[in-house]
PDB file of N, CA and C in Angstrom:
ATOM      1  N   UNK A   1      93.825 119.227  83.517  1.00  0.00           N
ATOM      2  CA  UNK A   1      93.976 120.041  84.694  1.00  0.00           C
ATOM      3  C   UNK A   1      95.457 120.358  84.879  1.00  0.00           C
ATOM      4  N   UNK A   2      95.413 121.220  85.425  1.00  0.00           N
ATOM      5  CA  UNK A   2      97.553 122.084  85.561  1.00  0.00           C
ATOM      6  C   UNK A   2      97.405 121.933  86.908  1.00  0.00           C
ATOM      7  N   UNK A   3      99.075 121.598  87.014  1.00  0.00           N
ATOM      8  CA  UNK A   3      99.563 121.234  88.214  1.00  0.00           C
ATOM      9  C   UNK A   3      99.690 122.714  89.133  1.00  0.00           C
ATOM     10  N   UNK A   4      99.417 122.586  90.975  1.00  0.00           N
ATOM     11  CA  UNK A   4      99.028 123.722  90.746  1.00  0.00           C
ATOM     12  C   UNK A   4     100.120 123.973  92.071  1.00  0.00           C
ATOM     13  N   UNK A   5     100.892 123.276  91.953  1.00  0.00           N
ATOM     14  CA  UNK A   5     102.077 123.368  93.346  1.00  0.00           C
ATOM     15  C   UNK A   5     103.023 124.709  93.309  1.00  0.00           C
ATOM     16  N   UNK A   6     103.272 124.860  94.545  1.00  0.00           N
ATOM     17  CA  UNK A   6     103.865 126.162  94.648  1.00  0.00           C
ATOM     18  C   UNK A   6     105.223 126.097  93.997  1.00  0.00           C
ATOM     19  N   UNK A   7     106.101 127.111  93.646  1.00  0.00           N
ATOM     20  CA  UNK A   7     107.368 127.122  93.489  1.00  0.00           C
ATOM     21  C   UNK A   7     107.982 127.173  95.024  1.00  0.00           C
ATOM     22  N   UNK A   8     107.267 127.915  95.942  1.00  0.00           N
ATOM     23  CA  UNK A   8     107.611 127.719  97.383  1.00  0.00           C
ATOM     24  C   UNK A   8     108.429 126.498  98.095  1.00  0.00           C
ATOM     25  N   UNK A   9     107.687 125.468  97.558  1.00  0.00           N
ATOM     26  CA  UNK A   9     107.699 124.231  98.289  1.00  0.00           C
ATOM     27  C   UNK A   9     108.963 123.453  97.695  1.00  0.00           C
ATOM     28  N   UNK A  10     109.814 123.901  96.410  1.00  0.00           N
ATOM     29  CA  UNK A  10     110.700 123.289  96.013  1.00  0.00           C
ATOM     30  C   UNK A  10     112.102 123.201  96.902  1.00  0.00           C
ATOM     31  N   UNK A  11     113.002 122.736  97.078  1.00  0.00           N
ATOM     32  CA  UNK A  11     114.124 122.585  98.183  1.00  0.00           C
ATOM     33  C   UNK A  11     115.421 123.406  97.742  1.00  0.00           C
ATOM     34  N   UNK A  12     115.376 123.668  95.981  1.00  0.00           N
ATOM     35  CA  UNK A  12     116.471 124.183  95.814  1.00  0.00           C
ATOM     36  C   UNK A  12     116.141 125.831  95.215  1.00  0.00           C
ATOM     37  N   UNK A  13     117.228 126.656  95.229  1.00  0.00           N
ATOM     38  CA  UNK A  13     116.878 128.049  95.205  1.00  0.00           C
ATOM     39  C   UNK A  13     116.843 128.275  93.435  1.00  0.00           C
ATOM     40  N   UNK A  14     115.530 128.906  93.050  1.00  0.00           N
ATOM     41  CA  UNK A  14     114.986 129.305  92.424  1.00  0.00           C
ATOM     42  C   UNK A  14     115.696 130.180  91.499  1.00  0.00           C
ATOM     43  N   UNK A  15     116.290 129.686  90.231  1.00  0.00           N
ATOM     44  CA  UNK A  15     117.451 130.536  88.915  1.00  0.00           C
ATOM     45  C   UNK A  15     116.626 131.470  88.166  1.00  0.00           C
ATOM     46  N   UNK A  16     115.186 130.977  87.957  1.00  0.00           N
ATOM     47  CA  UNK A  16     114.446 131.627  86.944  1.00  0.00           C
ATOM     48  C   UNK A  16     112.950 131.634  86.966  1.00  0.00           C
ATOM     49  N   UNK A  17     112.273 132.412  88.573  1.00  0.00           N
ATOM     50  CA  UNK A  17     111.266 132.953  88.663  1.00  0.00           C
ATOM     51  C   UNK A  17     109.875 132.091  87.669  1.00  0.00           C
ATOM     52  N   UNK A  18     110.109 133.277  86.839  1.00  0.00           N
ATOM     53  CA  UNK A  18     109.249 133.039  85.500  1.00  0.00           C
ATOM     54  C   UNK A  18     109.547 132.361  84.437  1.00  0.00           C
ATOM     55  N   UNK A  19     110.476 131.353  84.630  1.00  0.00           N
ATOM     56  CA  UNK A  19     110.773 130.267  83.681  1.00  0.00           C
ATOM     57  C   UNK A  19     109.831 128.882  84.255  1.00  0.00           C
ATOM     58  N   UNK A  20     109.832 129.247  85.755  1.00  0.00           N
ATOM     59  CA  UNK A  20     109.291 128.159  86.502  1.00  0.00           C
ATOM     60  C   UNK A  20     108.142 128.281  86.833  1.00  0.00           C
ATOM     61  N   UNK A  21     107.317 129.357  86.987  1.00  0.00           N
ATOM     62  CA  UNK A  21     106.075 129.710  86.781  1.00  0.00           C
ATOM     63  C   UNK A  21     105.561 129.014  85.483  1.00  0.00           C
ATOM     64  N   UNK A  22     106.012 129.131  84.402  1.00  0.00           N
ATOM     65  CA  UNK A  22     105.593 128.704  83.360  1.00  0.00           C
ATOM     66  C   UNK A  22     105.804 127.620  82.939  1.00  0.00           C
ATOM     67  N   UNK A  23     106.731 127.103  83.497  1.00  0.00           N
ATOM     68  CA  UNK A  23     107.235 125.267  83.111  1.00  0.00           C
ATOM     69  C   UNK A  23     105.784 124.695  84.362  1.00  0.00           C
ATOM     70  N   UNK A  24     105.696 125.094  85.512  1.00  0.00           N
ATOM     71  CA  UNK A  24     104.321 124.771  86.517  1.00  0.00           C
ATOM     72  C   UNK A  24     103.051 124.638  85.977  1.00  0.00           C
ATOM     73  N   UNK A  25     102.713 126.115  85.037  1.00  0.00           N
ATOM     74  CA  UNK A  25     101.156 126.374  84.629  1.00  0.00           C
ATOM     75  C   UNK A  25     101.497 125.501  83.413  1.00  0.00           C
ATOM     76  N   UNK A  26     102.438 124.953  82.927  1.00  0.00           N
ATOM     77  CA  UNK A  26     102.349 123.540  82.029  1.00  0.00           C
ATOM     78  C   UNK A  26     101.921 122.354  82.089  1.00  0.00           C
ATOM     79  N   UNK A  27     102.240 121.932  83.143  1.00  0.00           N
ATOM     80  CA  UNK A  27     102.456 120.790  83.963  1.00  0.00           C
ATOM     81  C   UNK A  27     101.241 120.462  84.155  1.00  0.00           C
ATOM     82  N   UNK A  28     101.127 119.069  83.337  1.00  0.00           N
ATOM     83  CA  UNK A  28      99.679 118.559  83.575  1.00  0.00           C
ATOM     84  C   UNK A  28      99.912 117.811  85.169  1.00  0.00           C
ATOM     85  N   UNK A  29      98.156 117.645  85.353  1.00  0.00           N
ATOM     86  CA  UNK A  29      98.573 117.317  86.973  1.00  0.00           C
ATOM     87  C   UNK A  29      98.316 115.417  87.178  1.00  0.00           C
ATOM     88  N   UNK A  30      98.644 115.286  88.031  1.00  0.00           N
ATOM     89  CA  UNK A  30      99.433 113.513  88.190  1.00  0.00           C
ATOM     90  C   UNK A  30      98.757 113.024  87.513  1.00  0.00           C
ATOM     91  N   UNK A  31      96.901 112.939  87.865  1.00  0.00           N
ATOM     92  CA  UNK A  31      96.170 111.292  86.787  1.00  0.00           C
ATOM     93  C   UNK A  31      96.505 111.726  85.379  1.00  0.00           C
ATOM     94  N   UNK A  32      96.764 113.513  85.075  1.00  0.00           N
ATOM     95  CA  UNK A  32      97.090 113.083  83.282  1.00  0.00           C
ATOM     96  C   UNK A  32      98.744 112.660  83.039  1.00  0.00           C
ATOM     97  N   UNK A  33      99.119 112.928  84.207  1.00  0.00           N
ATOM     98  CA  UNK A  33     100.619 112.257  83.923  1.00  0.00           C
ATOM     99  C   UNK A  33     100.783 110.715  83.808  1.00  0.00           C
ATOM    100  N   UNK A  34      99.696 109.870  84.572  1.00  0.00           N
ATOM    101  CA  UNK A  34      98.807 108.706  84.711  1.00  0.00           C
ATOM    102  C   UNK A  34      98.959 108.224  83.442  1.00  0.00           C
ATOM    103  N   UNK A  35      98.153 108.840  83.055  1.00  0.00           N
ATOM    104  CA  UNK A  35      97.075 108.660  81.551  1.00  0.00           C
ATOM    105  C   UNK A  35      97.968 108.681  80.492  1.00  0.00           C
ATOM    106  N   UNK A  36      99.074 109.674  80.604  1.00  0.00           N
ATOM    107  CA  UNK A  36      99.875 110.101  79.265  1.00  0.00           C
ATOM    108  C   UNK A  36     101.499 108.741  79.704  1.00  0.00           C
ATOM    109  N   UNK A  37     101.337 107.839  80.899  1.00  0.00           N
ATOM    110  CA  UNK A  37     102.281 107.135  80.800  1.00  0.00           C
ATOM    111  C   UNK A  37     101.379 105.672  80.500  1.00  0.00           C
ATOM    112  N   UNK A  38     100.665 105.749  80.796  1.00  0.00           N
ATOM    113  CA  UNK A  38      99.458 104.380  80.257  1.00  0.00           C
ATOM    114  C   UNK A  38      99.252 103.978  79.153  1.00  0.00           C
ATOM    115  N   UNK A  39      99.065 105.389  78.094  1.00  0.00           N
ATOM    116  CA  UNK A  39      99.034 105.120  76.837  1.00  0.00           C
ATOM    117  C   UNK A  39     100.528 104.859  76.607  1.00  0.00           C
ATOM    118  N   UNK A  40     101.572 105.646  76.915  1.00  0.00           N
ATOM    119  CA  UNK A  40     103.001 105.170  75.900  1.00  0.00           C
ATOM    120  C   UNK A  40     103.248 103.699  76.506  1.00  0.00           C
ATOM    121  N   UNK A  41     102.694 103.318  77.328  1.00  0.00           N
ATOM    122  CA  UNK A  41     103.238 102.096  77.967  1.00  0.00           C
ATOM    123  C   UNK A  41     102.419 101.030  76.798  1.00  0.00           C
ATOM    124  N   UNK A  42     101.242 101.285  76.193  1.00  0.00           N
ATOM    125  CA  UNK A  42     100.722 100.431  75.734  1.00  0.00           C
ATOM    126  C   UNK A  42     101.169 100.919  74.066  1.00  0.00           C
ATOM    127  N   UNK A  43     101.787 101.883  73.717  1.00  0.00           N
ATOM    128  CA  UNK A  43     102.480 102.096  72.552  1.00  0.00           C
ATOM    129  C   UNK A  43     103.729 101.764  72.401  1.00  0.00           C
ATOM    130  N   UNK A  44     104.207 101.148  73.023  1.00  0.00           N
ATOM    131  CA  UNK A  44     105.761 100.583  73.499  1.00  0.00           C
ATOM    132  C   UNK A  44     106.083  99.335  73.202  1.00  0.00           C
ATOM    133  N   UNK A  45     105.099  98.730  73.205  1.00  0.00           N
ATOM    134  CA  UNK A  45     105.046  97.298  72.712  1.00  0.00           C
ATOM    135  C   UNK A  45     105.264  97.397  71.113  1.00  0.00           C
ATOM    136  N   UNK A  46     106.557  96.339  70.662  1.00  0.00           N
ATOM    137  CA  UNK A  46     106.293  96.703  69.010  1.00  0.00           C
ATOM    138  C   UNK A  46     105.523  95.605  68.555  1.00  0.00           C
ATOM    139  N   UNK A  47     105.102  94.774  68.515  1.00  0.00           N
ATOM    140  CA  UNK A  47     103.446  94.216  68.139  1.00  0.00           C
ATOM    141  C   UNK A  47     102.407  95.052  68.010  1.00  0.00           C
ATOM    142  N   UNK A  48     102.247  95.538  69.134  1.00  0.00           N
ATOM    143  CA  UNK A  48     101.080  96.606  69.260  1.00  0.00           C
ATOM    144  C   UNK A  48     101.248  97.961  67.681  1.00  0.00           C
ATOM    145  N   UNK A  49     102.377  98.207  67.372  1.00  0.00           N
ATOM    146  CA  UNK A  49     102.673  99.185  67.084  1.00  0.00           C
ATOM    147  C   UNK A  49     103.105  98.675  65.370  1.00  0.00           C
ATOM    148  N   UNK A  50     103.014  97.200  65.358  1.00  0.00           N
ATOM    149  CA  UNK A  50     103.045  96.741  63.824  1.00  0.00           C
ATOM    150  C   UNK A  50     101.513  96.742  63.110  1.00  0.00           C
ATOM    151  N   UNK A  51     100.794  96.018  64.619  1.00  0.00           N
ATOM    152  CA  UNK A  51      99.378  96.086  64.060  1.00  0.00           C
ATOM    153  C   UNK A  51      98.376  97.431  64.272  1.00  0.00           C
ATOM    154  N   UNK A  52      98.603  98.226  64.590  1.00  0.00           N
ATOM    155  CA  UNK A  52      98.434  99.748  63.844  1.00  0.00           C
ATOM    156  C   UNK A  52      98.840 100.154  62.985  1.00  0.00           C
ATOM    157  N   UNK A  53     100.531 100.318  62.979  1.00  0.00           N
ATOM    158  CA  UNK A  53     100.543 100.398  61.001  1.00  0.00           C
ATOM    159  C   UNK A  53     100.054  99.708  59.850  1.00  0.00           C
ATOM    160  N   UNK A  54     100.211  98.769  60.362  1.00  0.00           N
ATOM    161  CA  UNK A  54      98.804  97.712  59.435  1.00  0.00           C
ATOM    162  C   UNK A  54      97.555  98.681  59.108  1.00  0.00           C
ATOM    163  N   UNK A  55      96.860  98.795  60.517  1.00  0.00           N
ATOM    164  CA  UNK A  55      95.645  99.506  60.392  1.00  0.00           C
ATOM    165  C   UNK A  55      95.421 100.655  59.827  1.00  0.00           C
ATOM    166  N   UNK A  56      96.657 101.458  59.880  1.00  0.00           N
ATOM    167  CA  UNK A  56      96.909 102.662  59.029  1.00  0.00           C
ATOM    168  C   UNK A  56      96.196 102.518  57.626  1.00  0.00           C
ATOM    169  N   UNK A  57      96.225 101.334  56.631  1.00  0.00           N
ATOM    170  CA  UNK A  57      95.898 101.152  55.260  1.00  0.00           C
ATOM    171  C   UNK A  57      94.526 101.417  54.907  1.00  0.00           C
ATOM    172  N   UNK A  58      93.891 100.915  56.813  1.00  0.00           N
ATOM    173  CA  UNK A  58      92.766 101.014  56.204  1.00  0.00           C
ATOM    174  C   UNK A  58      92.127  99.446  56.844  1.00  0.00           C
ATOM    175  N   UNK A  59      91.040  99.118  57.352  1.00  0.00           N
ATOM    176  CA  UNK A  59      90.150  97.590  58.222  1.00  0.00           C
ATOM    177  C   UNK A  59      90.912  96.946  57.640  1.00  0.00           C
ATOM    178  N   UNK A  60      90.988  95.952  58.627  1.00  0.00           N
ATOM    179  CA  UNK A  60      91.243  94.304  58.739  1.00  0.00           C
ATOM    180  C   UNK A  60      90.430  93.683  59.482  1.00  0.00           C
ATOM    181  N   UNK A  61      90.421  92.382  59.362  1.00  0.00           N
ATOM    182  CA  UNK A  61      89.826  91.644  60.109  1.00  0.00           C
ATOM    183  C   UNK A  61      90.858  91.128  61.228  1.00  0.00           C
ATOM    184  N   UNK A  62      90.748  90.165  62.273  1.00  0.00           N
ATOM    185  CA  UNK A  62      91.935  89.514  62.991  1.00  0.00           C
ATOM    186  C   UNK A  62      92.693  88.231  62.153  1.00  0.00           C
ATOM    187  N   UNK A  63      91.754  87.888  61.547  1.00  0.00           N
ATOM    188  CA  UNK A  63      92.949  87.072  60.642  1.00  0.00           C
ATOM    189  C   UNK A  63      93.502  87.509  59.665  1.00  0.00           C
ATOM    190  N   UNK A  64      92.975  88.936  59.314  1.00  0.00           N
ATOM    191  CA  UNK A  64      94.172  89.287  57.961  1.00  0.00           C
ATOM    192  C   UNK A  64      95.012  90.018  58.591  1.00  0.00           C
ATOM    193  N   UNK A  65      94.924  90.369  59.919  1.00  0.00           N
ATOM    194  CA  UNK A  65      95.737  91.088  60.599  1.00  0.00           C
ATOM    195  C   UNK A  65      96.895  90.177  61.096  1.00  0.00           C
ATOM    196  N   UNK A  66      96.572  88.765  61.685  1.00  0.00           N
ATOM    197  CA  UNK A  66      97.557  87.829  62.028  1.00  0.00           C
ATOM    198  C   UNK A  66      98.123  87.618  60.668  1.00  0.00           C
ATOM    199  N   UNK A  67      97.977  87.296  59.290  1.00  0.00           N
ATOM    200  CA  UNK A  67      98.775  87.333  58.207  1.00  0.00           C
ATOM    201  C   UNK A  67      99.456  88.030  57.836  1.00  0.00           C
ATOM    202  N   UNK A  68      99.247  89.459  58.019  1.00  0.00           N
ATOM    203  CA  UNK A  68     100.312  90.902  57.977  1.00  0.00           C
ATOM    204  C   UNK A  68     100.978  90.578  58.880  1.00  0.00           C
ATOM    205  N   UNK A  69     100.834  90.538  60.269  1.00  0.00           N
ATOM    206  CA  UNK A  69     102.222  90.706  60.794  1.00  0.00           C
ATOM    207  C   UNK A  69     102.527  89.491  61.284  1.00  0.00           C
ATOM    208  N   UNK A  70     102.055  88.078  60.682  1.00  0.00           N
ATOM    209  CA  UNK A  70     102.678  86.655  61.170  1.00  0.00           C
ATOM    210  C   UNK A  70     102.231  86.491  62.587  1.00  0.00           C
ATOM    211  N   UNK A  71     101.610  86.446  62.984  1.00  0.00           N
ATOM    212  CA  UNK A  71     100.917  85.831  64.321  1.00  0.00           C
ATOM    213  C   UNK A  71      99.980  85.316  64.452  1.00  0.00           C
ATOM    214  N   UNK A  72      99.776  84.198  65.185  1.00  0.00           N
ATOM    215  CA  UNK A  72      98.859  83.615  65.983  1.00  0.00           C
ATOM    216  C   UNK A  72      97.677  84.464  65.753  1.00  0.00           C
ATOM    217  N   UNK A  73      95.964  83.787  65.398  1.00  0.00           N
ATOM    218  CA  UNK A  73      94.965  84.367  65.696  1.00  0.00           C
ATOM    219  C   UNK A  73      95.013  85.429  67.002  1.00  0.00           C
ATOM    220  N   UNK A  74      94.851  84.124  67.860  1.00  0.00           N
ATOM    221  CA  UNK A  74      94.989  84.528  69.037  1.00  0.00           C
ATOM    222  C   UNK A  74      95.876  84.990  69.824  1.00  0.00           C
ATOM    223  N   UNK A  75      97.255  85.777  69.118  1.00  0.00           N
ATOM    224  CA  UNK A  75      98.056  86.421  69.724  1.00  0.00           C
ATOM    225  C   UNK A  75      97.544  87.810  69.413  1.00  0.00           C
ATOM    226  N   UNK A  76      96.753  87.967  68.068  1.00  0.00           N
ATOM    227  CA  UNK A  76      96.630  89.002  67.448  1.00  0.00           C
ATOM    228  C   UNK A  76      94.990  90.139  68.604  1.00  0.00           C
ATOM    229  N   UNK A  77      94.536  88.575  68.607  1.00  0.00           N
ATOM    230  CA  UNK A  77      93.297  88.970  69.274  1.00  0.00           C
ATOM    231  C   UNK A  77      93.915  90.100  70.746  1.00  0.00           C
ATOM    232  N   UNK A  78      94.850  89.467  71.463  1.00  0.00           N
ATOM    233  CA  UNK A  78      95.007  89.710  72.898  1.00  0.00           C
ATOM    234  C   UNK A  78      95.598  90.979  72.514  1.00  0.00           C
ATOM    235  N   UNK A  79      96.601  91.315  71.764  1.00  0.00           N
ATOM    236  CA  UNK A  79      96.721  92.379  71.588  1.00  0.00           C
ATOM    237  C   UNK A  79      96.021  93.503  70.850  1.00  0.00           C
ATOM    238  N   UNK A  80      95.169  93.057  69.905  1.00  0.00           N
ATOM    239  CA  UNK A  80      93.690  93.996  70.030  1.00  0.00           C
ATOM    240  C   UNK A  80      92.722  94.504  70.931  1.00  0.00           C
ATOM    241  N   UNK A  81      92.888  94.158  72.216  1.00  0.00           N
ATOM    242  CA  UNK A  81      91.982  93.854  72.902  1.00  0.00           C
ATOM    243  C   UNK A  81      93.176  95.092  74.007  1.00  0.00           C
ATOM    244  N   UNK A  82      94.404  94.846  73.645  1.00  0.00           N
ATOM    245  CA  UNK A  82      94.743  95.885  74.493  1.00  0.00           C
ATOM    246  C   UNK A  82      94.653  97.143  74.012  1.00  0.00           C
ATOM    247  N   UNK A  83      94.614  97.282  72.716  1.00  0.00           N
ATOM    248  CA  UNK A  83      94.387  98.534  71.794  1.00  0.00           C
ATOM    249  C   UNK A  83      93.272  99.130  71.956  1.00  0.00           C
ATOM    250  N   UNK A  84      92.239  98.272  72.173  1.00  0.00           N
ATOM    251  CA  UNK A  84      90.955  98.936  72.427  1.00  0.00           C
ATOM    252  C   UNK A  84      90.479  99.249  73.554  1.00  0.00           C
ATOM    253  N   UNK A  85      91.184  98.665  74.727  1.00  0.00           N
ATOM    254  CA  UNK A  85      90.809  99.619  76.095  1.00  0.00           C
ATOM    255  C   UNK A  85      91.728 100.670  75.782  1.00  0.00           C
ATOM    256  N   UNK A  86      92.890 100.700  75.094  1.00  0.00           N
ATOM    257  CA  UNK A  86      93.472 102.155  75.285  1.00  0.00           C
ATOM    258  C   UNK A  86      92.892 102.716  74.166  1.00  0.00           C
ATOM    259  N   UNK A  87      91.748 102.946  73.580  1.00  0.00           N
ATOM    260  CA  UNK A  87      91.015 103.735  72.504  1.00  0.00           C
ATOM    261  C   UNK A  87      92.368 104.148  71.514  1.00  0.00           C
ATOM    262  N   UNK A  88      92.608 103.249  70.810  1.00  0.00           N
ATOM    263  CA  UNK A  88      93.447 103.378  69.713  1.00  0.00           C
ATOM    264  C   UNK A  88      93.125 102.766  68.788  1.00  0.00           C
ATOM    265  N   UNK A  89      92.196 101.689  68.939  1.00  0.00           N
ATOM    266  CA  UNK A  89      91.505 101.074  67.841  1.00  0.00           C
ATOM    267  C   UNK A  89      89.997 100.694  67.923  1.00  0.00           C
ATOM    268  N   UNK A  90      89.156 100.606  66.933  1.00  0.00           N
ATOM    269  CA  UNK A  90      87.874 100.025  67.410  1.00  0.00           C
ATOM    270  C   UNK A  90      87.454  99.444  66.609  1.00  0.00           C
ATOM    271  N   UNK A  91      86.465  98.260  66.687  1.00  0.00           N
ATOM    272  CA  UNK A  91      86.218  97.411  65.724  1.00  0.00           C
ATOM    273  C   UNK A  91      84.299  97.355  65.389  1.00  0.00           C
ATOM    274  N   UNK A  92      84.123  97.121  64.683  1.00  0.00           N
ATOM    275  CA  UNK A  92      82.895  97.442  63.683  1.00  0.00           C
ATOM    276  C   UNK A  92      82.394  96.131  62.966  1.00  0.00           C
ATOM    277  N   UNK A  93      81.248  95.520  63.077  1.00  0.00           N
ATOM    278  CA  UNK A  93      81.019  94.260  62.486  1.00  0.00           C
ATOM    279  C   UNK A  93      80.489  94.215  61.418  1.00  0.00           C
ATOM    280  N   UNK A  94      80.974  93.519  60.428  1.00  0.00           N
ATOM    281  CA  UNK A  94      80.436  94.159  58.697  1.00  0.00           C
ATOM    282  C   UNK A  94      80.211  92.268  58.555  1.00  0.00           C
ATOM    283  N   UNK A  95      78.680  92.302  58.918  1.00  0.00           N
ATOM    284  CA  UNK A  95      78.350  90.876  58.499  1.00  0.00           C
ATOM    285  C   UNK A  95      78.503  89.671  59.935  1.00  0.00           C
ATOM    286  N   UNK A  96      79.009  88.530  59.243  1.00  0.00           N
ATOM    287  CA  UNK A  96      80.052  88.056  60.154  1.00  0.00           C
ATOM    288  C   UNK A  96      81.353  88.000  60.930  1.00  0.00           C
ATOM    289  N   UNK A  97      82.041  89.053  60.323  1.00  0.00           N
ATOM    290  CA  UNK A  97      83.610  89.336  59.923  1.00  0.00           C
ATOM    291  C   UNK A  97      83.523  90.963  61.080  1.00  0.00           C
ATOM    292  N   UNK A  98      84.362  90.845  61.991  1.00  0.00           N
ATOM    293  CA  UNK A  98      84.939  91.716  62.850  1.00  0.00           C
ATOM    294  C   UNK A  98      85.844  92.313  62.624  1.00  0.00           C
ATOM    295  N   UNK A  99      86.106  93.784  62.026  1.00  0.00           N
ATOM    296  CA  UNK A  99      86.806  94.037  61.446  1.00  0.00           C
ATOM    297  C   UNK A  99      87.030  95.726  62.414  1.00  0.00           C
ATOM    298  N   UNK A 100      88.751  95.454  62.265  1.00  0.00           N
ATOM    299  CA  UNK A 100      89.511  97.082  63.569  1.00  0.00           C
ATOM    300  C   UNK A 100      89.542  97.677  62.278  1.00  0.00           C
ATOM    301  N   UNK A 101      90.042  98.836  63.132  1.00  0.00           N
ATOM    302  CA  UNK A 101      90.165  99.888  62.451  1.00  0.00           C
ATOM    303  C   UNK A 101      91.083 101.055  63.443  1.00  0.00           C
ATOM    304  N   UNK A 102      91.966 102.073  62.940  1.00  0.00           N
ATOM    305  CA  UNK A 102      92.032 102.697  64.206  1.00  0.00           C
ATOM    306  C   UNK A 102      91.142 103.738  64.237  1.00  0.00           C
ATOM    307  N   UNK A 103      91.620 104.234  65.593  1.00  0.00           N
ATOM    308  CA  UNK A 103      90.028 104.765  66.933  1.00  0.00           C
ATOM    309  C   UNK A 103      89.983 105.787  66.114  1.00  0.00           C
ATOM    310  N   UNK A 104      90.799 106.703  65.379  1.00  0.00           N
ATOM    311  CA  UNK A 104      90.372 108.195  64.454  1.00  0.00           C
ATOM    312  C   UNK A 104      91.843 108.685  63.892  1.00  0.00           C
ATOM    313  N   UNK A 105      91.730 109.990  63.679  1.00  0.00           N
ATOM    314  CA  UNK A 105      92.900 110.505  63.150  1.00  0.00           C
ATOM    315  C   UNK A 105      93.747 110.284  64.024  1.00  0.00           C
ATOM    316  N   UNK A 106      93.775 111.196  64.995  1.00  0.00           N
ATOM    317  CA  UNK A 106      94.624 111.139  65.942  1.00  0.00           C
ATOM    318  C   UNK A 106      95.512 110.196  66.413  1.00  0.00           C
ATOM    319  N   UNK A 107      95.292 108.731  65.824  1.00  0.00           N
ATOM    320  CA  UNK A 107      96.219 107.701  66.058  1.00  0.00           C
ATOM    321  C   UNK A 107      96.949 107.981  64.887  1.00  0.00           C
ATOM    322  N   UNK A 108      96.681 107.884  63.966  1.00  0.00           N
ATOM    323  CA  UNK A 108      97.578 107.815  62.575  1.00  0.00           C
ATOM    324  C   UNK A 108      98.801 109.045  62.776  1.00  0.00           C
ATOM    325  N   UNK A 109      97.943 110.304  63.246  1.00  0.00           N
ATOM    326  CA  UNK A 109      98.828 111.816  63.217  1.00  0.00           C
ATOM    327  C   UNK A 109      99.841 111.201  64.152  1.00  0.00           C
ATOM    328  N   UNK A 110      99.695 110.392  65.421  1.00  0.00           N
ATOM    329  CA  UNK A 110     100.664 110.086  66.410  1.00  0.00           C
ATOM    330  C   UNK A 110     102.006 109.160  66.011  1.00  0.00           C
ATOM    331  N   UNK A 111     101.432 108.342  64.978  1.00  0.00           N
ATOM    332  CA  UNK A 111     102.441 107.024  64.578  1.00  0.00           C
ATOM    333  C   UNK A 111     103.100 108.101  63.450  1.00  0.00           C
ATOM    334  N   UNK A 112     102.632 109.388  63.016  1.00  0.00           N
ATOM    335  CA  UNK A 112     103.452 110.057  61.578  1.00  0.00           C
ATOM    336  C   UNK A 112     104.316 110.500  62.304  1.00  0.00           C
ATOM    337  N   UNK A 113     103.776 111.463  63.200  1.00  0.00           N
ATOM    338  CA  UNK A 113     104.576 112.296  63.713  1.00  0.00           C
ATOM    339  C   UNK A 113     105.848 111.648  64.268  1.00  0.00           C
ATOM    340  N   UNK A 114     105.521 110.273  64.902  1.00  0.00           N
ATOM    341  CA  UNK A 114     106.393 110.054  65.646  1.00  0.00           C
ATOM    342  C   UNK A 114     107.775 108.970  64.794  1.00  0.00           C
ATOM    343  N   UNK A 115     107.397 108.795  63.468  1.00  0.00           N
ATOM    344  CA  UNK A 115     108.345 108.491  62.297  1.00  0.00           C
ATOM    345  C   UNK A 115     108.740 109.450  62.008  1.00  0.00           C
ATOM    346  N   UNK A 116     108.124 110.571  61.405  1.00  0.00           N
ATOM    347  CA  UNK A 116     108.699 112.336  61.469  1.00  0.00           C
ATOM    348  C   UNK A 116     110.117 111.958  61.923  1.00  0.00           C
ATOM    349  N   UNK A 117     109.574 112.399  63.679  1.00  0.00           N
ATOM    350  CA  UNK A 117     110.878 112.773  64.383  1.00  0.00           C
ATOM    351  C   UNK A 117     112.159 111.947  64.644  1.00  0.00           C
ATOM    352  N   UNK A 118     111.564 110.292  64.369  1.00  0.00           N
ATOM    353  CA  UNK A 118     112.748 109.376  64.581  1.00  0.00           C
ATOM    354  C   UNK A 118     113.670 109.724  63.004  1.00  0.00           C
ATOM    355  N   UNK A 119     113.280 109.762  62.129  1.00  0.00           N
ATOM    356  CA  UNK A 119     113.765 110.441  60.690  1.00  0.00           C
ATOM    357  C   UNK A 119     114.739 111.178  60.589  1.00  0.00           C
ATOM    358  N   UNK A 120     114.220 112.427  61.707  1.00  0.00           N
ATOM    359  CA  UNK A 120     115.019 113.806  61.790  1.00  0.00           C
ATOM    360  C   UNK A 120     116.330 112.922  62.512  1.00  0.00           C
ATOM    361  N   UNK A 121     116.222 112.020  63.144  1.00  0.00           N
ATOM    362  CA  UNK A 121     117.622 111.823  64.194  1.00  0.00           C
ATOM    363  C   UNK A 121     118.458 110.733  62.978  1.00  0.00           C
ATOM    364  N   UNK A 122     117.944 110.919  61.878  1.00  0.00           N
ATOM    365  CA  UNK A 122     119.265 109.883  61.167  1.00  0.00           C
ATOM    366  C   UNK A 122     119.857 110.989  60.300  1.00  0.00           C
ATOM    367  N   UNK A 123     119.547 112.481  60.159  1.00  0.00           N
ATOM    368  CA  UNK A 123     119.988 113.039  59.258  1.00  0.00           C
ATOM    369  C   UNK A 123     121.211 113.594  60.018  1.00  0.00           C
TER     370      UNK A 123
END
């Protein structure tokens, strides 16, 4: 949903009309501003963000996942568990063995992209 506030209501005088019209009809409105600070808040964590590149390769289980990145079962668990209310990962039971995975493309495209651009800032 777009934010749908007037330019009216702003306090300072207005440089560029239709620059601000269009920076407005951009502007997602507060719960996705919500939503889009919820997820980076839970992508911010670098644990969180080792055991997705992990997942990038391709399933793990939680203990081959605590062996990749050296942690605790149960450190690994709690932070799976935050991955999967924020739909970034989901897990699938093959047997006995509980095994993540991430939630679809769209996580992987997010962790490229966002090596991409840290990349561009060392050149």
């Amino acid at each position: 949903m777009k934010n749908t506030q007037s330019p009216d209501l702003f306090p300072y005088e207005i440089q560029d009309t239709l620059a601000v019209s269009r920076a407005l009809n951009h502007m997602p409105c507060q719960d996705d501003i919500a939503g889009l600070a919820a997820f980076y808040k839970v992508m911010a964590d670098p644990t969180r963000l080792r055991l997705l590149t992990a997942l990038e390769s391709g399933p793990l289980c939680a203990t081959d996942l605590a062996n990749v990145v050296q942690m605790s079962r149960s450190a690994v668990s709690h932070q799976l568990k935050a991955l999967k209310d924020a739909h970034l990962v989901r897990s699938e039971r093959d047997g006995k063995t509980l095994l993540y995975s991430l939630d679809d493309d769209h996580v992987a495209s997010i962790l490229c992209v966002t090596c991409e651009h840290l990349q561009e800032g060392d050149k």
